[in-house]
Protein backbone atom coordinates (compact mmCIF):
# COMPACT_ATOMS: atom_id res chain seq x y z
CA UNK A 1 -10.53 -13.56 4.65
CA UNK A 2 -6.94 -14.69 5.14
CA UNK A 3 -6.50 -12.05 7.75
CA UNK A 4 -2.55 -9.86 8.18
CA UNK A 5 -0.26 -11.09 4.98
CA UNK A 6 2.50 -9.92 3.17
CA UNK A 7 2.19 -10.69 -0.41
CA UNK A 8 5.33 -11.86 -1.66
CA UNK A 9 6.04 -12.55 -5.68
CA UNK A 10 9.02 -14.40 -6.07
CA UNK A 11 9.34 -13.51 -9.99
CA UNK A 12 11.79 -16.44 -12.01
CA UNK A 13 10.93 -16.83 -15.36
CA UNK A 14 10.52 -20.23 -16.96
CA UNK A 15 13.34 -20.83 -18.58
CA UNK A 16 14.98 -20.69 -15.13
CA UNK A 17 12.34 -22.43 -13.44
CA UNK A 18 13.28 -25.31 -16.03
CA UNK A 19 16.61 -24.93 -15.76
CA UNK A 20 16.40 -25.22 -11.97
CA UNK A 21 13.86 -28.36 -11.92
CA UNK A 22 15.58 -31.16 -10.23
CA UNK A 23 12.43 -33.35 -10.29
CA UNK A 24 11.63 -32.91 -13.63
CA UNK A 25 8.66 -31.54 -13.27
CA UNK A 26 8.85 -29.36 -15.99
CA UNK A 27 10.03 -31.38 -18.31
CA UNK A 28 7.05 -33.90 -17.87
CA UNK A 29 4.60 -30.76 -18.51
CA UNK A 30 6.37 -29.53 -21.44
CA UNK A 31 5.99 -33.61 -22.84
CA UNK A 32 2.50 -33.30 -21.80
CA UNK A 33 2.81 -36.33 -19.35
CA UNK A 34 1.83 -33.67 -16.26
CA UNK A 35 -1.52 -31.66 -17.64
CA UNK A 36 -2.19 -28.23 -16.52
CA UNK A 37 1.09 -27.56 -15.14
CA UNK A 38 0.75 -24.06 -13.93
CA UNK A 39 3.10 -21.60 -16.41
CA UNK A 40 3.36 -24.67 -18.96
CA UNK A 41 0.31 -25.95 -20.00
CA UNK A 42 -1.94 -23.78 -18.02
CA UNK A 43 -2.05 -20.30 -17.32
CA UNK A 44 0.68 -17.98 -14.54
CA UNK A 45 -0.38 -14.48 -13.41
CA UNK A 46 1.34 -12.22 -11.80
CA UNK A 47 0.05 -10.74 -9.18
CA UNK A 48 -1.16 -7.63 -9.74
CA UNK A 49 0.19 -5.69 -6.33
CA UNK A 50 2.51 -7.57 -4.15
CA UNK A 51 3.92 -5.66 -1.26
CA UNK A 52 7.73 -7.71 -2.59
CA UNK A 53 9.16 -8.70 -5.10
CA UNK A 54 11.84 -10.69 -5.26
CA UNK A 55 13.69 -11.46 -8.37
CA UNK A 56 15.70 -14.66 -8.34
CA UNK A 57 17.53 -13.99 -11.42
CA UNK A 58 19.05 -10.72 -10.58
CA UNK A 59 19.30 -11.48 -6.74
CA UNK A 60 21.02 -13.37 -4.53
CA UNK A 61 18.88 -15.29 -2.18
CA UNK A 62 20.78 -12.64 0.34
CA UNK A 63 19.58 -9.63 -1.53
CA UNK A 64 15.75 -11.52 -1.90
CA UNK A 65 15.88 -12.21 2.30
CA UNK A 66 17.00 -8.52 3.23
CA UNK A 67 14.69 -6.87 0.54
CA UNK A 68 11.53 -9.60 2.39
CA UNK A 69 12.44 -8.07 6.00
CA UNK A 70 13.05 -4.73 4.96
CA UNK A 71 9.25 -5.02 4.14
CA UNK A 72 8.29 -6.85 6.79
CA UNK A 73 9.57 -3.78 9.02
CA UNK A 74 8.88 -1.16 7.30
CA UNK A 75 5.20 -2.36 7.16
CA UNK A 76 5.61 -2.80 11.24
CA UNK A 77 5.33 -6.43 11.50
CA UNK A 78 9.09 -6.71 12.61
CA UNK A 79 11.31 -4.09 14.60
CA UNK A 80 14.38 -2.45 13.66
């Protein structure tokens, strides 16, 4: 329905995410003031077959960017 994408998982897990929340966000769902935050209070799932994944923790956002448009060429949707 969505037509041509590229699904992209951008795996951090949540202890990062937390420790990178610079609204708060997080910390409001874990004190229950924000309900069904997603990966808190309700429910995260992986997808199941992304064409990329990038993982934030073991990557720098250099390595995440080249290992996106290596994909994106290799699946033809940029040129070499």
């Amino acid at each position: 329905m969505a037509g041509d994408f590229v699904e992209v998982y951008v795996k951090c897990s949540l202890d990062e995410c937390i420790d990178r929340d610079v609204k708060g966000h997080y910390k409001k769902a874990l004190s229950g003031e924000i309900k069904n935050f997603t990966g808190v209070s309700d429910p995260y799932e992986e997808p199941e077959n992304p064409e990329v994944t990038v993982d934030t923790e073991s990557e720098t956002s250099e390595e995440s960017a080249e290992n996106i448009l290596s994909k994106l060429q290799q699946l033809g949707y940029l040129r070499s």
